[in-house]
Protein backbone atom coordinates (compact mmCIF):
# COMPACT_ATOMS: atom_id res chain seq x y z
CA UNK A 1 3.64 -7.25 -4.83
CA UNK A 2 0.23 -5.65 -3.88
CA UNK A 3 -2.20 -4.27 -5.71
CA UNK A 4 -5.04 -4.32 -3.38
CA UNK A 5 -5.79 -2.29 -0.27
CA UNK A 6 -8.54 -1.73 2.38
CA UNK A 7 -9.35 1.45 4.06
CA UNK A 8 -12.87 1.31 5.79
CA UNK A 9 -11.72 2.91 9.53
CA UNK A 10 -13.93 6.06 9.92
CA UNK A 11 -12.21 9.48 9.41
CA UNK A 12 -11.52 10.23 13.13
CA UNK A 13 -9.95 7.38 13.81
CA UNK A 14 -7.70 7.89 10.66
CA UNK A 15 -6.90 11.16 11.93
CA UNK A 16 -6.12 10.17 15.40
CA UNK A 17 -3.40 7.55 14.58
CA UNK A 18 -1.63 9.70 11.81
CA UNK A 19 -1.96 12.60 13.56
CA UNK A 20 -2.93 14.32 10.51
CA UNK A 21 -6.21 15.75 9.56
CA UNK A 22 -7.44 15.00 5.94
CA UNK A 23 -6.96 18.27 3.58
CA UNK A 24 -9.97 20.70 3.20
CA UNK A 25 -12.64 19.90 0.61
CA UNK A 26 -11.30 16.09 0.44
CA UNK A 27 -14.40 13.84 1.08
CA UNK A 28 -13.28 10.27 2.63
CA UNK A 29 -14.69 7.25 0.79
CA UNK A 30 -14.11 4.52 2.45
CA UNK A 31 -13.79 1.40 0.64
CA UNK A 32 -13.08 -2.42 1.40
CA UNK A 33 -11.46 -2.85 -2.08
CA UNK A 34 -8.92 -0.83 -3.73
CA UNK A 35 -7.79 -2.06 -7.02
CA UNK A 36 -4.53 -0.75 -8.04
CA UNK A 37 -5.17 -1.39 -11.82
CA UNK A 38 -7.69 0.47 -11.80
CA UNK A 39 -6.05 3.32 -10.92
CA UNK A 40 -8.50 4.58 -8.01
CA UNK A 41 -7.51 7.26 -5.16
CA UNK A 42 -5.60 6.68 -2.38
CA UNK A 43 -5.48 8.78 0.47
CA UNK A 44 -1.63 9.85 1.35
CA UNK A 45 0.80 12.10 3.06
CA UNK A 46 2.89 13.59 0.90
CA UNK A 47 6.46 14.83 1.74
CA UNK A 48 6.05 18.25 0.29
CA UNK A 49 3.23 19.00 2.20
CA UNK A 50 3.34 16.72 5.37
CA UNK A 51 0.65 18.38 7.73
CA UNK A 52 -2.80 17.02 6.08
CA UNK A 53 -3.65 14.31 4.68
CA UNK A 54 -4.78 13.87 0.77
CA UNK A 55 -5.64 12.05 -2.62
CA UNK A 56 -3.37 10.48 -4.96
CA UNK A 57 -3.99 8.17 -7.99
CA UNK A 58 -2.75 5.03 -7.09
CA UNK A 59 -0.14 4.24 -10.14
CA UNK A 60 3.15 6.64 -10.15
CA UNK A 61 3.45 8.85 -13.82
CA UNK A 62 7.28 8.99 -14.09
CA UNK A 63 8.39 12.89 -14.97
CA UNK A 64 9.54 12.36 -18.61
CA UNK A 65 5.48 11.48 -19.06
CA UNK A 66 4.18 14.29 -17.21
CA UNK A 67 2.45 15.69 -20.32
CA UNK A 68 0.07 12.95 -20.52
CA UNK A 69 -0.66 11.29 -17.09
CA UNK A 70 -4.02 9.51 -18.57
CA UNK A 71 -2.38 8.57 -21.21
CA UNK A 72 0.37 7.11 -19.09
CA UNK A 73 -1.70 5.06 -17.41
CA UNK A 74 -4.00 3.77 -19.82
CA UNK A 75 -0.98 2.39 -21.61
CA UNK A 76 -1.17 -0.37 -18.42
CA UNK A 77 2.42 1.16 -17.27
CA UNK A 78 2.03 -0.42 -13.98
CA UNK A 79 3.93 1.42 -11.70
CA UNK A 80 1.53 0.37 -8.84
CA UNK A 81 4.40 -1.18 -7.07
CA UNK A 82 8.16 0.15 -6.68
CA UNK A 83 10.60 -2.54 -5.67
CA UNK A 84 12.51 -0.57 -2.66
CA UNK A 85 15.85 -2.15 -2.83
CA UNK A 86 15.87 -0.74 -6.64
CA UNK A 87 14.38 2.99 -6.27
CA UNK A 88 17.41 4.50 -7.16
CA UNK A 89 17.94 2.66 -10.40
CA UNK A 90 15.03 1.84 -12.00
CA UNK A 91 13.72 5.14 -14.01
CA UNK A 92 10.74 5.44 -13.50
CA UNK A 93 11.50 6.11 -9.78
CA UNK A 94 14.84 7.35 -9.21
CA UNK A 95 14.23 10.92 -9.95
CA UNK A 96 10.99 10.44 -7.75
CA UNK A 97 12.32 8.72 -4.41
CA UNK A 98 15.02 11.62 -4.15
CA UNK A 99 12.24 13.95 -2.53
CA UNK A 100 8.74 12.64 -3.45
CA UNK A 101 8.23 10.34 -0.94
CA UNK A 102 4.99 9.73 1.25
CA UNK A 103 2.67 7.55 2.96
CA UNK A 104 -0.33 5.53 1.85
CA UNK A 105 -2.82 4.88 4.27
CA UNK A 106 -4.39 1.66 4.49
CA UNK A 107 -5.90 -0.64 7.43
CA UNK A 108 -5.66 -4.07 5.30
CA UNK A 109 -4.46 -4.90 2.23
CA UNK A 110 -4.94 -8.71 0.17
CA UNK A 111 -2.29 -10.78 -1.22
CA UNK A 112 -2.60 -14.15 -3.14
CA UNK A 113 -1.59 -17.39 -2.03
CA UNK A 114 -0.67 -20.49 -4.76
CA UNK A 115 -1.45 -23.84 -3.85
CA UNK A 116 -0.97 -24.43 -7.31
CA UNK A 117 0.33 -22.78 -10.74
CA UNK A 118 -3.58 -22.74 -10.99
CA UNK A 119 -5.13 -22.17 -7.99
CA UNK A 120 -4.46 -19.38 -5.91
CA UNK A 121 -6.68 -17.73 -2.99
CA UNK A 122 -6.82 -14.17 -2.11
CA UNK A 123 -5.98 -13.63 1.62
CA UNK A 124 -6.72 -10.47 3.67
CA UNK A 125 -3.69 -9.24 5.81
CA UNK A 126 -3.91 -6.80 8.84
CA UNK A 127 -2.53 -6.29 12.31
CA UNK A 128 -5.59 -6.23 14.12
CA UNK A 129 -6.49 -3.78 16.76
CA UNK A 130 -9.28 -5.94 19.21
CA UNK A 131 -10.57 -9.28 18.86
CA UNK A 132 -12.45 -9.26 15.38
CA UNK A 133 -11.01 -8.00 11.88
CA UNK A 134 -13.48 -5.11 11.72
CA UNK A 135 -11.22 -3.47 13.97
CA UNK A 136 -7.81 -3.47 12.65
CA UNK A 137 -4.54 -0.64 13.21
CA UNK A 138 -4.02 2.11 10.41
CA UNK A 139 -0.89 1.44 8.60
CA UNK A 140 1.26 3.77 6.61
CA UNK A 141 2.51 2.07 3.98
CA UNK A 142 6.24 3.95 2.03
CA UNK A 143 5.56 5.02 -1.42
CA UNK A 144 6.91 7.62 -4.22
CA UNK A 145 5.29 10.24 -6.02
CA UNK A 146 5.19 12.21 -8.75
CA UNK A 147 3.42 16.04 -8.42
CA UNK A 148 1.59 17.24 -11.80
CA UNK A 149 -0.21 19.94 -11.90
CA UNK A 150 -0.90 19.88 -8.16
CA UNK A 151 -2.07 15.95 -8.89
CA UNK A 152 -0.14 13.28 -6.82
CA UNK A 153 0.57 9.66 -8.74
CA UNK A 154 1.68 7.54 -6.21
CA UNK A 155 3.59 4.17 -6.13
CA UNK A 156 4.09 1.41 -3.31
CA UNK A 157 7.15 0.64 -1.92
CA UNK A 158 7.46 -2.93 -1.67
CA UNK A 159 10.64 -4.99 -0.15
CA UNK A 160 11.38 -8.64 0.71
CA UNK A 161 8.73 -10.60 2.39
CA UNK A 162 9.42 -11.83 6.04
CA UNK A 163 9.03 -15.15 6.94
CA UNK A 164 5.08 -14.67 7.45
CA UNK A 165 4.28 -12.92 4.23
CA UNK A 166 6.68 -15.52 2.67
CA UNK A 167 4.26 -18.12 3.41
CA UNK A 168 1.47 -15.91 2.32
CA UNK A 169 2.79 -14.29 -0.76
CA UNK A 170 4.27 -17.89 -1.40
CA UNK A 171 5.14 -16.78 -5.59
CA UNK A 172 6.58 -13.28 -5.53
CA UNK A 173 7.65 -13.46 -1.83
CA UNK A 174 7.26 -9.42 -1.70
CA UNK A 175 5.22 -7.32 1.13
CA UNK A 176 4.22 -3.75 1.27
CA UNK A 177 6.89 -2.09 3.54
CA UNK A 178 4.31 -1.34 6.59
CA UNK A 179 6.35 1.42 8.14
CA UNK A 180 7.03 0.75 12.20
CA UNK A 181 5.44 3.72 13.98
CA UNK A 182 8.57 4.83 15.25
CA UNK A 183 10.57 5.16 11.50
CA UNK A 184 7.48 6.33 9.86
CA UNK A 185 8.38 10.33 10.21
CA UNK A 186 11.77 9.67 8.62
CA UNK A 187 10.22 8.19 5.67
CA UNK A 188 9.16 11.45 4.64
CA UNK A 189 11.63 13.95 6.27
CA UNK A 190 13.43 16.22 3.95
CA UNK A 191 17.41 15.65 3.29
CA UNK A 192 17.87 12.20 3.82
CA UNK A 193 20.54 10.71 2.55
CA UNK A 194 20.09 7.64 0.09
CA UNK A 195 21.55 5.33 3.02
CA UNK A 196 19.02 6.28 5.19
CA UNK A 197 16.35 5.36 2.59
CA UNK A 198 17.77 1.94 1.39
CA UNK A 199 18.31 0.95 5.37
CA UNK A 200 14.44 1.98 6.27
CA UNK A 201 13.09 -0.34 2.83
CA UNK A 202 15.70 -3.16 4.08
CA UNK A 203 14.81 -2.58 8.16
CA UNK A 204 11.76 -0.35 8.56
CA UNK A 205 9.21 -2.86 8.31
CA UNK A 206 6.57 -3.19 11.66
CA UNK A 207 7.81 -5.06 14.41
CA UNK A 208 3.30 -5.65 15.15
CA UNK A 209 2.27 -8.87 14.15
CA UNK A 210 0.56 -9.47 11.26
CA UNK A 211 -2.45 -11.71 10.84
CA UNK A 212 -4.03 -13.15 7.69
CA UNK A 213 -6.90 -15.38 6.18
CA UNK A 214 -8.87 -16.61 2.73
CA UNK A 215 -11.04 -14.37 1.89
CA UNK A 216 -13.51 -15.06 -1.16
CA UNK A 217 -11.95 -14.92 -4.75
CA UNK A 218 -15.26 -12.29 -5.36
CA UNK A 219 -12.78 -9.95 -4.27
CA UNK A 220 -11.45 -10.44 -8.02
CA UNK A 221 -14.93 -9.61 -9.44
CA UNK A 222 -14.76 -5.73 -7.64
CA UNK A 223 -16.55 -6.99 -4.51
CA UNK A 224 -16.33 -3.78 -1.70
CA UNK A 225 -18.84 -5.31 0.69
CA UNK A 226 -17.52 -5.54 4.03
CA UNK A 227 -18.09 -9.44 3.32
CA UNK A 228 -14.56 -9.08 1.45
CA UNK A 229 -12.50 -8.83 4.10
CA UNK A 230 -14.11 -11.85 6.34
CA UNK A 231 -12.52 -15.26 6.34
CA UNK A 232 -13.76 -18.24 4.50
CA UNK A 233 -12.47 -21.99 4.50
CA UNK A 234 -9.15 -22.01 2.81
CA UNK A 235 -9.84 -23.44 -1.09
CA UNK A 236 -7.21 -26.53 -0.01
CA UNK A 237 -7.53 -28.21 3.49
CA UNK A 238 -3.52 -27.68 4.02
CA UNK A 239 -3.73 -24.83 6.77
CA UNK A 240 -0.75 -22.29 6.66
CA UNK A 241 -1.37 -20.66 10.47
């Protein structure tokens, strides 16, 4: 699963590679750090409205909830995360996937790696974009919404890791489903059929290669300094790349 994302590229560049400008009035934080369970912003493309770029809260509010989206969440729902090969089961998301679907943007996102049942290292994954981590590719990342009151809740498609993020996600075995450049726009075209959408969460994934590395478990603690996202020695001396 993930529950933690990086998005510190500056808004031009963001721009440029989703050839999308961000939405009128929206200012652009950038942030190293972006804690799912906490619920924070995100910043999206949204299938209704797929010319600009905007906020959701991070953490889908299913529609029979929609009278109480704080409430929702405070009741530590967790709908972060949507398991792709089950959107059109699983309640919370079926009614959503149908035609709320968008893009998260993120360049970088952590997942935790178990040595042990009680030790386990956050590492930083990204497909990089030059020769040092501070300059990695945007990715747009499949998710779900729900709409209320002109309010986007968003959820993250996940799907089955590959054999990189199996080593990396070593527990849960799950990855973000990175959208390949070229399948991205049918992610959130109108009409498609639920074929289309199971075969894009089973085969849309980025062909780019990924890389990842330990970062420091401060991450944990709400750290957004761009220290987050460097590499530190690995907490055991086994090396998995």
């Amino acid at each position: 699963m993930c529950y933690k994302g990086s998005l510190a590229a500056e808004q031009r560049r963001i721009e440029d590679r989703v050839s999308r400008n961000f939405k009128k009035k929206i200012q652009y934080l950038p942030s190293h750090n972006i804690n799912a369970f906490a619920n924070p912003n995100v910043y999206i493309i949204a299938q209704d409205d797929a010319n600009v770029i905007k906020e959701g809260v991070w953490g889908l509010v299913p529609e029979w909830k929609n009278n109480d989206p704080q409430d929702f969440l405070s009741g530590k729902q967790y709908t972060n995360n949507a398991r792709g090969e089950d959107l059109y089961e699983t309640r919370s998301f079926k009614n959503h996937v149908i035609n709320e679907r968008c893009w998260i943007i993120f360049d970088g996102f952590f997942e935790p790696h178990y040595y042990s049942s009680k030790s386990q290292q956050p590492y930083f994954c990204y497909i990089p974009d030059g020769n040092s981590v501070l300059n990695r590719q945007i990715l747009t990342v499949a998710g779900i919404y729900s709409k209320i009151k002109n309010n986007y809740y968003v959820s993250l498609v996940t799907t089955e890791a590959n054999d990189f993020f199996a080593e990396v996600h070593n527990k849960q075995k799950r990855m973000p489903l990175v959208l390949d450049t070229h399948l991205r726009e049918e992610w959130i075209s109108k009409n498609q059929s639920k074929s289309v959408i199971l075969n894009l969460v089973k085969n849309g994934f980025t062909n780019e290669e990924f890389h990842a590395h330990p970062v420091s478990d401060l991450l944990y603690k709400g750290s957004n300094e761009e220290s987050t996202i460097l590499p530190i020695e690995q907490f055991k001396s086994n090396s998995l790349f």
